[in-house]
Protein backbone atom coordinates (compact mmCIF):
# COMPACT_ATOMS: atom_id res chain seq x y z
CA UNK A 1 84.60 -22.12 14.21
CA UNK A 2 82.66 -25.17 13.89
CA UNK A 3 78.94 -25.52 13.26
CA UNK A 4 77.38 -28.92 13.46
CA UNK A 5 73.83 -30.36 13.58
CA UNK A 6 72.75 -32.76 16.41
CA UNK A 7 69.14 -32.85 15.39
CA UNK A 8 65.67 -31.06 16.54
CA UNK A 9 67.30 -27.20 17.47
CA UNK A 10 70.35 -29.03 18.75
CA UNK A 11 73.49 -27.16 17.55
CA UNK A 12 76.74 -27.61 18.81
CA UNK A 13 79.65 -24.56 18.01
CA UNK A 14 82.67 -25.59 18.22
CA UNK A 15 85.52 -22.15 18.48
CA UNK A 16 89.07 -21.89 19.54
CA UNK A 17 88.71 -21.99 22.61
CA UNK A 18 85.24 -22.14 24.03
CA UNK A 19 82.38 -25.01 22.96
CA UNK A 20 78.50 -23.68 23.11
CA UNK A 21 75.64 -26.41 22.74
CA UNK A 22 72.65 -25.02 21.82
CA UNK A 23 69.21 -26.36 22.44
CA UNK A 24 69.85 -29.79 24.14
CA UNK A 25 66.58 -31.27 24.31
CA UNK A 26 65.14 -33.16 26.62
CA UNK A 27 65.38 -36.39 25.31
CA UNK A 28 68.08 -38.40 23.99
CA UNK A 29 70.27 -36.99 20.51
CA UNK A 30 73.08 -39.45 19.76
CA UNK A 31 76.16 -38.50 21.62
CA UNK A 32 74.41 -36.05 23.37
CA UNK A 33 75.37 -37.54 26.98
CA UNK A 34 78.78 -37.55 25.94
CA UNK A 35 78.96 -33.36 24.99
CA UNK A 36 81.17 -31.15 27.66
CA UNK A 37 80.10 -27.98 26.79
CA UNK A 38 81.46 -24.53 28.33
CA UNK A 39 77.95 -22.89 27.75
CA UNK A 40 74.71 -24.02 26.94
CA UNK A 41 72.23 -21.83 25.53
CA UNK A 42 68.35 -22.21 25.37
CA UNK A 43 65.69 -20.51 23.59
CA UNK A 44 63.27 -21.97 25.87
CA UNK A 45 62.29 -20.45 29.38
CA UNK A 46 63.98 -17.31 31.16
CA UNK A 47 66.98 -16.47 32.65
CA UNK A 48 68.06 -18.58 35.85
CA UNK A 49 70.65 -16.72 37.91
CA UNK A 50 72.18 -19.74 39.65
CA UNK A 51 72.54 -21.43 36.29
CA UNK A 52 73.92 -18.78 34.68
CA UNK A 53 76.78 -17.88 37.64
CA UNK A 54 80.97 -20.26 36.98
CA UNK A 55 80.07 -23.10 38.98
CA UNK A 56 82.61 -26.32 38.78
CA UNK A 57 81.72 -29.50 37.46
CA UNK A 58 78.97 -27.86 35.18
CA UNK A 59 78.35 -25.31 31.94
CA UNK A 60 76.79 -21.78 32.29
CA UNK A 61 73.46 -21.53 30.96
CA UNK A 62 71.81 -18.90 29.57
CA UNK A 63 68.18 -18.73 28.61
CA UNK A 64 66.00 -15.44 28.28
CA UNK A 65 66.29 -12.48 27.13
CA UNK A 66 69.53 -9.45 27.75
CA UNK A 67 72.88 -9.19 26.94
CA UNK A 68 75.33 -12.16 28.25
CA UNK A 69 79.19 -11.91 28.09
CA UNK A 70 80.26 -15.89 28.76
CA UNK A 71 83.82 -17.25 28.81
CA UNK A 72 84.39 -14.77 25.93
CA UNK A 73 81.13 -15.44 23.83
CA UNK A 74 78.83 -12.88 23.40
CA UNK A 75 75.06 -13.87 23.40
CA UNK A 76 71.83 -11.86 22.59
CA UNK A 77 68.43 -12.74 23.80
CA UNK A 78 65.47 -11.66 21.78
CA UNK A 79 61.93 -11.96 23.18
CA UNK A 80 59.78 -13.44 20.13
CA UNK A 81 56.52 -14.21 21.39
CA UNK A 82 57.11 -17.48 23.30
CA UNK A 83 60.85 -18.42 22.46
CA UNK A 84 64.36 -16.22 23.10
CA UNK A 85 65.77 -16.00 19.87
CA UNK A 86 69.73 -16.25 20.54
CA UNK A 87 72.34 -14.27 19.05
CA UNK A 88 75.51 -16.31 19.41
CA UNK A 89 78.89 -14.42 18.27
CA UNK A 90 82.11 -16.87 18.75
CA UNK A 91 85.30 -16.33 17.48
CA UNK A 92 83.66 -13.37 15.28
CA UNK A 93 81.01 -15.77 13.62
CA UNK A 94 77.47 -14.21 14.36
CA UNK A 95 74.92 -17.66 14.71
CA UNK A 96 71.68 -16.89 15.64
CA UNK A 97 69.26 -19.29 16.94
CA UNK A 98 65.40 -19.11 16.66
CA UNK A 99 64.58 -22.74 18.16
CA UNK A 100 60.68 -22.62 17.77
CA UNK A 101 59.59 -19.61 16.31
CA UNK A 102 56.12 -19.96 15.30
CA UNK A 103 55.54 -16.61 13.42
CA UNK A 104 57.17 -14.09 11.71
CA UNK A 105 58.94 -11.59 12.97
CA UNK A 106 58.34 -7.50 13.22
CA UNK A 107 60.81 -5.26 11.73
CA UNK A 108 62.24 -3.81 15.41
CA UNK A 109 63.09 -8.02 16.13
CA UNK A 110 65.08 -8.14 12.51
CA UNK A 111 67.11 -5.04 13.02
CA UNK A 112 68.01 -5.85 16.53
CA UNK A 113 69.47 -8.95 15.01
CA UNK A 114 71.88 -7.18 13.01
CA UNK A 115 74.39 -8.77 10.78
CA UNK A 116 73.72 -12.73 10.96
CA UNK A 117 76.15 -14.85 9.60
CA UNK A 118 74.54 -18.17 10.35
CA UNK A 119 70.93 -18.52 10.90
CA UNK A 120 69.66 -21.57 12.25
CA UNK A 121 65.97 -21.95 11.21
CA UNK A 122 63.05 -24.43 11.74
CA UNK A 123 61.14 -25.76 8.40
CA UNK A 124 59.37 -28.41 9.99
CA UNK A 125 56.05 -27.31 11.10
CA UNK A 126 54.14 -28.93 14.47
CA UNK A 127 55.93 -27.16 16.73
CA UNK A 128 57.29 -24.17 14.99
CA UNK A 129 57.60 -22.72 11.24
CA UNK A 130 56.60 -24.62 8.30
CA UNK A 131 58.65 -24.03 5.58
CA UNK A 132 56.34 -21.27 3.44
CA UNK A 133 56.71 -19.51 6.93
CA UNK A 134 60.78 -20.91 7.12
CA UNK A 135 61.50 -19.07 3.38
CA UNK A 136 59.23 -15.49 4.44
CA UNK A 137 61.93 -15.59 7.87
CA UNK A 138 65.04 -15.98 5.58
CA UNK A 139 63.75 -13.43 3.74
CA UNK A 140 63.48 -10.58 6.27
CA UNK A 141 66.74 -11.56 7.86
CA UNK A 142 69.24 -11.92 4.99
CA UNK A 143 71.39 -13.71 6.72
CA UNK A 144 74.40 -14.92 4.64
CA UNK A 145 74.66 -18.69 5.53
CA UNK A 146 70.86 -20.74 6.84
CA UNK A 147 70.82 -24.06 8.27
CA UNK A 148 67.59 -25.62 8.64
CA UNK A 149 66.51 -27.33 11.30
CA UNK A 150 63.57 -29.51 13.19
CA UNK A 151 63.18 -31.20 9.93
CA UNK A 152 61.97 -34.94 9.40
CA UNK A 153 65.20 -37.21 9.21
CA UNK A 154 65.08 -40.78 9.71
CA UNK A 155 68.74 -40.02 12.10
CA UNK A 156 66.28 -38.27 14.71
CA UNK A 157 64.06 -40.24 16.51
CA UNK A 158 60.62 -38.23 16.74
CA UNK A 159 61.14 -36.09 13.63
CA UNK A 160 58.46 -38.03 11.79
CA UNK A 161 55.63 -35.45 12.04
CA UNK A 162 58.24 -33.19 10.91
CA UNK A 163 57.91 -32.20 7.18
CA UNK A 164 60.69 -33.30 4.97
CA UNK A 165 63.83 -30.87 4.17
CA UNK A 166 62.99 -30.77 0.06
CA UNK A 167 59.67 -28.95 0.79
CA UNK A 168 61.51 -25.93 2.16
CA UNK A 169 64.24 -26.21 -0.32
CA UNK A 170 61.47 -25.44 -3.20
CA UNK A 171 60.21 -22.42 -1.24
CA UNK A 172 64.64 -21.77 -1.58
CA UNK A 173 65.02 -22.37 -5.32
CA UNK A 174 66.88 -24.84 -4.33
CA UNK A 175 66.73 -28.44 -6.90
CA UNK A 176 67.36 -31.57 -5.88
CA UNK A 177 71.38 -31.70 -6.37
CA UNK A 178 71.41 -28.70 -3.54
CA UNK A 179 69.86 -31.31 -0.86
CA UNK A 180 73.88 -32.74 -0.64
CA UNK A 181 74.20 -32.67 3.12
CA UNK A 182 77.57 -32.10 5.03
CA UNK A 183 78.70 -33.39 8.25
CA UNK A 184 79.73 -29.80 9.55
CA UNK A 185 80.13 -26.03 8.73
CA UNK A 186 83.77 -24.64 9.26
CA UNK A 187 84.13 -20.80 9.08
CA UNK A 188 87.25 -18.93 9.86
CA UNK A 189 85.45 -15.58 10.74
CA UNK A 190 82.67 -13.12 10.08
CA UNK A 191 80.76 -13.78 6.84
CA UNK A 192 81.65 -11.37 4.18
CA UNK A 193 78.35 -10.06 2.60
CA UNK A 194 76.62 -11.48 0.22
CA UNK A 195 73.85 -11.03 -2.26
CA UNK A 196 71.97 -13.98 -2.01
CA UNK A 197 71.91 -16.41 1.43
CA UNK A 198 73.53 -19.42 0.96
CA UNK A 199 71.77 -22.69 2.04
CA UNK A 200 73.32 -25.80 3.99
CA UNK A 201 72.49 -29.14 4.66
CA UNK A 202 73.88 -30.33 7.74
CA UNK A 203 73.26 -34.12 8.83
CA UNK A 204 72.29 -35.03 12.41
CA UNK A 205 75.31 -36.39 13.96
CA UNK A 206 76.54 -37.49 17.20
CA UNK A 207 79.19 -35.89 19.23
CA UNK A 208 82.42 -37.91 17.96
């Protein structure tokens, strides 16, 4: 399974058989109009029958909270204030989404998450977590891989309120050598556990 970064909370997994885009925003990513997607998950807004129902010509959608069983991908809903964090699993590779979270979260929201494998994060600020805030979230969850997004990045247009990815990497540990960043994840199943969360650095990119 592929994982790679569009930009803002736009991620696009890429498994065997199935392709979920997660977080299309509203305006423009590059590529973006291109994407075919099979599902499309948002952490924004609540669950809209019609959109979620097979329909030709177009992707389920699933926003909200609840369990979700899509074209064989599994996908959790957790009510965090004012977002859905998303629990993707595809091809046994647990993602989890928390588009803008803007606070931490309890202990009954981190053990319903389970086992992440891949947490998507924002470390940006504005709009959602900061990256002091970013580093206390990592924390709770353990996850084994994060990728941080709604960063600044001068391949987004509008991320320039953002604050910049080192900042969070120094709440990480993380020097300047770890700020390499890769044009995609590629994992082959569930994350085996670890004792420390690993941190990549995915560049925006459009959908080649």
């Amino acid at each position: 399974m592929e994982v790679i970064y569009l930009g803002l909370s736009c991620l696009r997994l890429r498994g065997r058989e199935v392709q979920v885009l997660i977080d299309p925003p509203e305006a423009t990513l590059p590529g973006l109009a291109r994407a075919q997607p099979d599902l499309l998950v948002r952490t924004d807004g609540p669950t809209i029958p019609e959109r979620l129902r097979p329909a030709d010509g177009r992707a389920q959608e699933v926003s909200g909270p609840g369990e979700f069983e899509v074209r064989g991908v599994t996908v959790r809903g957790i009510a965090a204030g004012t977002v859905t964090i998303m629990r993707v699993e595809i091809d046994d590779v647990r993602v989890v989404a928390l588009g803008r979270l803007d606070r931490q979260l309890t202990e009954e929201e981190v053990d319903a998450l389970g086992r992440v494998d891949v947490l998507a994060v924002p470390v940006g600020g504005v709009d959602a977590l900061g990256p002091v805030a970013a580093a206390k979230v990592v924390s709770a969850i353990e996850p084994a891989i994060v990728v941080p997004v709604r960063h600044r990045s001068a391949l987004v247009a509008g991320s320039g309120d953002y604050e910049p990815l080192d900042r969070f990497a120094k709440e990480m540990g993380l020097g300047e050598g770890a700020l390499l960043a890769q044009p995609k994840l590629t994992l082959t199943g569930a994350v085996a556990s670890v004792e420390e969360t690993r941190v990549v650095i995915l560049e925006p990119r459009g959908l080649s």
